[in-house]
Protein backbone atom coordinates (compact mmCIF):
# COMPACT_ATOMS: atom_id res chain seq x y z
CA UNK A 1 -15.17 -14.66 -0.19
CA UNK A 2 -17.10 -17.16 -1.98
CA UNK A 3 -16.88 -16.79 -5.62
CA UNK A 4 -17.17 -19.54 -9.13
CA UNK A 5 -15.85 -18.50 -12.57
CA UNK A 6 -17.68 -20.99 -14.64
CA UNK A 7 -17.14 -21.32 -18.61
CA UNK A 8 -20.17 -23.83 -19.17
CA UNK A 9 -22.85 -24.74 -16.44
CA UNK A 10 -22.95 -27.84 -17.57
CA UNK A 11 -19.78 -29.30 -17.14
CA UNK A 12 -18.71 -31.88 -14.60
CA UNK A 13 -15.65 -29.41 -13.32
CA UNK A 14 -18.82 -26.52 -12.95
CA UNK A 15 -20.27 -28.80 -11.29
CA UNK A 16 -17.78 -29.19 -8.79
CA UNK A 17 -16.90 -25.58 -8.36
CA UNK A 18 -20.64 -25.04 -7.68
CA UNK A 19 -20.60 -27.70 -4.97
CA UNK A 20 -17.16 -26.29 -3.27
CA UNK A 21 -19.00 -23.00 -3.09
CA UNK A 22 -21.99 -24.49 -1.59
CA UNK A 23 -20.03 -26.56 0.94
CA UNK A 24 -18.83 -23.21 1.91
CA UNK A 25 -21.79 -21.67 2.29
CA UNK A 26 -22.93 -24.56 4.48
CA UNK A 27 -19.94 -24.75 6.74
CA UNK A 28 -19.72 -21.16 7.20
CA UNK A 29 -23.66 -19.74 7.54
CA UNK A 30 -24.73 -20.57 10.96
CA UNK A 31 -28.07 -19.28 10.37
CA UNK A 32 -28.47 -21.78 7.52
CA UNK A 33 -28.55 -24.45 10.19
CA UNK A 34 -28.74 -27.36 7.66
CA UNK A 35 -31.45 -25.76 5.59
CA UNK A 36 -32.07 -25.24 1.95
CA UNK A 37 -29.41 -23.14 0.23
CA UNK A 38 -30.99 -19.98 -1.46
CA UNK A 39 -30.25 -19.16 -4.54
CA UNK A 40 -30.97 -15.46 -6.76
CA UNK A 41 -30.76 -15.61 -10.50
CA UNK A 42 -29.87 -12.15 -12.49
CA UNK A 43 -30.31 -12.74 -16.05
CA UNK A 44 -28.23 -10.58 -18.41
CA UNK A 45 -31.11 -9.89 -20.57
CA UNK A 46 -34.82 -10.23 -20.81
CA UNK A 47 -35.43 -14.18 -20.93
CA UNK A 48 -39.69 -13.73 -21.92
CA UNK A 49 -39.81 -17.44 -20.99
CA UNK A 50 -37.72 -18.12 -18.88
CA UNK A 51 -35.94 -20.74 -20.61
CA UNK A 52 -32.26 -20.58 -19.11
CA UNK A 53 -33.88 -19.39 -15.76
CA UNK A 54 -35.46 -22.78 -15.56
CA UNK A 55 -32.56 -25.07 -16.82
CA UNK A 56 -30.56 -23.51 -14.23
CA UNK A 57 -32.88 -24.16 -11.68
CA UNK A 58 -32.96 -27.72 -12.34
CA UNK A 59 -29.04 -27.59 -12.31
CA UNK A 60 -29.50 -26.01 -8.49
CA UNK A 61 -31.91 -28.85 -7.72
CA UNK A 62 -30.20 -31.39 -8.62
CA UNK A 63 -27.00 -30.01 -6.14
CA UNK A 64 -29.39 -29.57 -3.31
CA UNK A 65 -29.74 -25.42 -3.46
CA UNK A 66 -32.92 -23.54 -4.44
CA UNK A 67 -32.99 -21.08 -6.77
CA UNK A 68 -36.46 -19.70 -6.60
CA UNK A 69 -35.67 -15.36 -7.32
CA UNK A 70 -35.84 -14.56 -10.42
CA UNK A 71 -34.37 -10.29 -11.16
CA UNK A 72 -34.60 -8.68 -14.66
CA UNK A 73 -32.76 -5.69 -15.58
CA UNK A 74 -34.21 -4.09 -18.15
CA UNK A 75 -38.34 -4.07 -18.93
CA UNK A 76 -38.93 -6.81 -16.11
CA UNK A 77 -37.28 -4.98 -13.41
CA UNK A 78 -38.96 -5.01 -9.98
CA UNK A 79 -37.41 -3.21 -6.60
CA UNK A 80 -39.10 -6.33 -4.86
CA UNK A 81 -37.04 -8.90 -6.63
CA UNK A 82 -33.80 -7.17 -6.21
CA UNK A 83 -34.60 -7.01 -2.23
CA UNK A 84 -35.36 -10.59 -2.14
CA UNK A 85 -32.18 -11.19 -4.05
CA UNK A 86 -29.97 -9.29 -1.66
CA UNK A 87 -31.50 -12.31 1.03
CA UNK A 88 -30.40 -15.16 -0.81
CA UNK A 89 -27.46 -17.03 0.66
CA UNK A 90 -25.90 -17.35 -2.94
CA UNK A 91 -26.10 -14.80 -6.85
CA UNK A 92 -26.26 -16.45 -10.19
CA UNK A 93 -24.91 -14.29 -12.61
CA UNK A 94 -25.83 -15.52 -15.88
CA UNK A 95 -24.55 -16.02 -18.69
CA UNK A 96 -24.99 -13.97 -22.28
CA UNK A 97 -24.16 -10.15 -23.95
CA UNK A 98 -21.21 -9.07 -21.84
CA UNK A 99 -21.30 -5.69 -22.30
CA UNK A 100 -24.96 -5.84 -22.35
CA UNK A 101 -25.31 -7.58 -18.90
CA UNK A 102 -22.76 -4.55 -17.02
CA UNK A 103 -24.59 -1.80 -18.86
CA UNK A 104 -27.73 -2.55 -16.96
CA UNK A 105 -25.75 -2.96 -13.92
CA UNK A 106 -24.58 -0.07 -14.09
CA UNK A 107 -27.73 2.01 -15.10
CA UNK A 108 -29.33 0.16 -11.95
CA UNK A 109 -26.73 0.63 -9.66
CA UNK A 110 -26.55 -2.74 -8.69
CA UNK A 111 -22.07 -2.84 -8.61
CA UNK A 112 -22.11 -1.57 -5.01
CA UNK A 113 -24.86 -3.67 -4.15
CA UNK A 114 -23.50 -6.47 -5.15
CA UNK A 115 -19.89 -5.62 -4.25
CA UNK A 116 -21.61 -5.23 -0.31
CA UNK A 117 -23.22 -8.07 -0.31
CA UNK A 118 -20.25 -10.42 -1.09
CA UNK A 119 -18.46 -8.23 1.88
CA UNK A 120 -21.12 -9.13 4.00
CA UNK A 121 -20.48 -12.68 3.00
CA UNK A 122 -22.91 -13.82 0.40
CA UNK A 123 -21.43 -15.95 -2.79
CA UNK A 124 -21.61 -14.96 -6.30
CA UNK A 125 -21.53 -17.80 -9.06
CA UNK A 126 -21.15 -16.80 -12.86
CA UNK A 127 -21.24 -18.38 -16.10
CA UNK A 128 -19.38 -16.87 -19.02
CA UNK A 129 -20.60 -12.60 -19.02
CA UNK A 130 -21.40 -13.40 -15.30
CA UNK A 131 -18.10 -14.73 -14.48
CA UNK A 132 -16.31 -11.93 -16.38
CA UNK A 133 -18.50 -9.42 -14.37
CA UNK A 134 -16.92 -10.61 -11.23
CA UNK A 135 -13.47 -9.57 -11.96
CA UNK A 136 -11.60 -5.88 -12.49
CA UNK A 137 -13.43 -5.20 -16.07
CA UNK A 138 -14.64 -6.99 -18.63
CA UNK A 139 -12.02 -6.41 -21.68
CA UNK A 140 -11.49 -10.01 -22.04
CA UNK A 141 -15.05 -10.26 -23.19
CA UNK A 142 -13.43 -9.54 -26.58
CA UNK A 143 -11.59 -12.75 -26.57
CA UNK A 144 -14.51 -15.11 -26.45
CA UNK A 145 -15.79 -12.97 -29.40
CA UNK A 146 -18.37 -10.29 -27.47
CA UNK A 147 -18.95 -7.37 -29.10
CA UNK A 148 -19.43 -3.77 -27.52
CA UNK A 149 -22.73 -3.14 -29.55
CA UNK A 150 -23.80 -0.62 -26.87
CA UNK A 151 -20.95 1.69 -27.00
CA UNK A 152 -19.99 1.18 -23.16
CA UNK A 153 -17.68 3.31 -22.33
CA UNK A 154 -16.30 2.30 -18.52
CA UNK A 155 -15.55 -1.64 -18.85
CA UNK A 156 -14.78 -1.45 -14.82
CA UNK A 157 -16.92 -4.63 -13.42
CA UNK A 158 -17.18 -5.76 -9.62
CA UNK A 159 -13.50 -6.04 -9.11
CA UNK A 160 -13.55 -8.93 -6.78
CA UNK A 161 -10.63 -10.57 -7.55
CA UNK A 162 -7.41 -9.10 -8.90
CA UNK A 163 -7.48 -11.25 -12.50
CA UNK A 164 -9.62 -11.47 -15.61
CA UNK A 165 -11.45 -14.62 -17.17
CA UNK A 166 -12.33 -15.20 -20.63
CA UNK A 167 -14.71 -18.14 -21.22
CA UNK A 168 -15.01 -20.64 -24.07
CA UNK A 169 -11.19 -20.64 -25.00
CA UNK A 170 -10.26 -24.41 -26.61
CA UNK A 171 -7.08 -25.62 -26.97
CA UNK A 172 -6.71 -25.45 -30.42
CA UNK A 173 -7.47 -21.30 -29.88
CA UNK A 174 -4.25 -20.75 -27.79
CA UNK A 175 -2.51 -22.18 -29.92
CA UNK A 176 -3.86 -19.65 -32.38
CA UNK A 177 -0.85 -16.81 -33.37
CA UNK A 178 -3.72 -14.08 -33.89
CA UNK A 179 -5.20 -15.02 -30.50
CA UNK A 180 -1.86 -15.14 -28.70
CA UNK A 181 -1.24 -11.73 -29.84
CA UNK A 182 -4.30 -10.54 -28.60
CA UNK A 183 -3.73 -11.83 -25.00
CA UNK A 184 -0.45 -10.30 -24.96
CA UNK A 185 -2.12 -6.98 -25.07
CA UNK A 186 -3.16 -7.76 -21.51
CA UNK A 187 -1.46 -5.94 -18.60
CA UNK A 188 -3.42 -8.27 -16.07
CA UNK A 189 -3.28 -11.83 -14.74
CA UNK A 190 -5.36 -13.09 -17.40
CA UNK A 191 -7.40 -16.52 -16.37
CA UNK A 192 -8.58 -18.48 -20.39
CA UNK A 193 -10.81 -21.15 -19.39
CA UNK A 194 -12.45 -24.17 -21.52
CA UNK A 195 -15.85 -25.20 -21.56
CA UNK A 196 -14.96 -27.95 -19.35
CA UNK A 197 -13.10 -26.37 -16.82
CA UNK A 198 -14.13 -23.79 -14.04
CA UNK A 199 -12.86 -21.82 -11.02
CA UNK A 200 -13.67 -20.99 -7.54
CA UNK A 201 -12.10 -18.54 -5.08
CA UNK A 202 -12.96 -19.56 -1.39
CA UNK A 203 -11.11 -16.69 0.88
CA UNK A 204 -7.55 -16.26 -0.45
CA UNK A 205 -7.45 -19.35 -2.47
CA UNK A 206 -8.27 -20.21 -6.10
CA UNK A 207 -9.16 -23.63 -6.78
CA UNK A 208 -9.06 -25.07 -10.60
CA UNK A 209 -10.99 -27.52 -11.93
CA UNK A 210 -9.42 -28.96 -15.02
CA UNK A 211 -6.32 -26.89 -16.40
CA UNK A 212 -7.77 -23.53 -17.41
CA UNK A 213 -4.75 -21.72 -18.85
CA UNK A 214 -3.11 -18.95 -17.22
CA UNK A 215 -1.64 -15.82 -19.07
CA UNK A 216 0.83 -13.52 -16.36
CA UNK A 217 1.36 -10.47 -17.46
């Protein structure tokens, strides 16, 4: 398993979960044999010009990976696209409307898809809706202030590890009463994480970059 839980892309700890993961992907993918790392973007809604598709393929470049596939859920979608997705040694999951992003996961029935292809050994990396994706369900969406606007019903998400993330919690949140009160009415490992701190599971073990916060339930 191959997975990053990123809070901002940006960051220098993201930045160093990304590279663990693509280490990983290099020491374990014979048939890379040294080559270019591929890389599939989904975008969590439509993105007309590709603005965040771009700056996130500069932020591959610059690491040494590709990221050249491009899929759309909603108007944009193309069968081709998902299929040359599913080839890619590495998924972007990216960041935006949580509830928005699984909805049209779920109405494509991309969960399985996805679930198969990191059994088959392909790495996921999310930012922020993406990284909350990767776990059990995305409740914890609510704590970094995402809003069920489409009245989704089943919260259950790709269920690849056995804790939730919330992104975009500072310091001077947890110490918030309101906001501690609303983690305690978690039942799972709950995983808050800064803008400048990230995440990456490689097999069994979690590796943290910075001091994201932990919350046992």
């Amino acid at each position: 398993m191959k997975l990053a839980f990123l809070s901002d892309p940006n960051s220098e700890n993201a930045h160093k979960a990304i590279k663990s993961i693509l280490n990983e992907i290099i020491t374990t993918d014979a048939e890379n044999n040294g080559g270019t790392i591929k890389i599939g973007y989904i975008a969590s809604q439509p993105d007309p010009t590709r603005e965040y598709y771009q700056q996130t393929q500069l932020l591959y470049k610059r690491l040494g990976a590709d990221l050249s596939v491009y899929l759309e859920l909603e108007s944009g979608f193309l069968q081709s696209s998902l299929m040359a997705l599913l080839e890619c040694d590495a998924i972007h999951l990216s960041g935006g409307d949580t509830f928005r992003f699984l909805a049209a996961l779920k109405q494509k029935g991309l969960l399985p898809l996805l679930r198969q292809f990191v059994v088959n050994g392909g790495a996921v990396i999310g930012v922020s809706a993406g990284a909350m994706i990767m776990t059990p369900n995305i409740s914890s969406a609510v704590l970094c202030g995402d809003s069920n606007h489409c009245d989704l019903t089943d919260l259950t998400a790709l269920n690849l590890v056995d804790f939730l993330f919330a992104p975009h919690i500072s310091a001077q949140l947890l110490q918030q009463g309101d906001f501690k009160q609303q983690v305690s009415s978690f039942s799972q490992q709950l995983c808050l994480c800064a803008d400048n701190e990230a995440l990456a599971v490689i097999d069994n073990r979690v590796l943290s970059y910075g001091q994201p916060h932990w919350a046992i339930a």
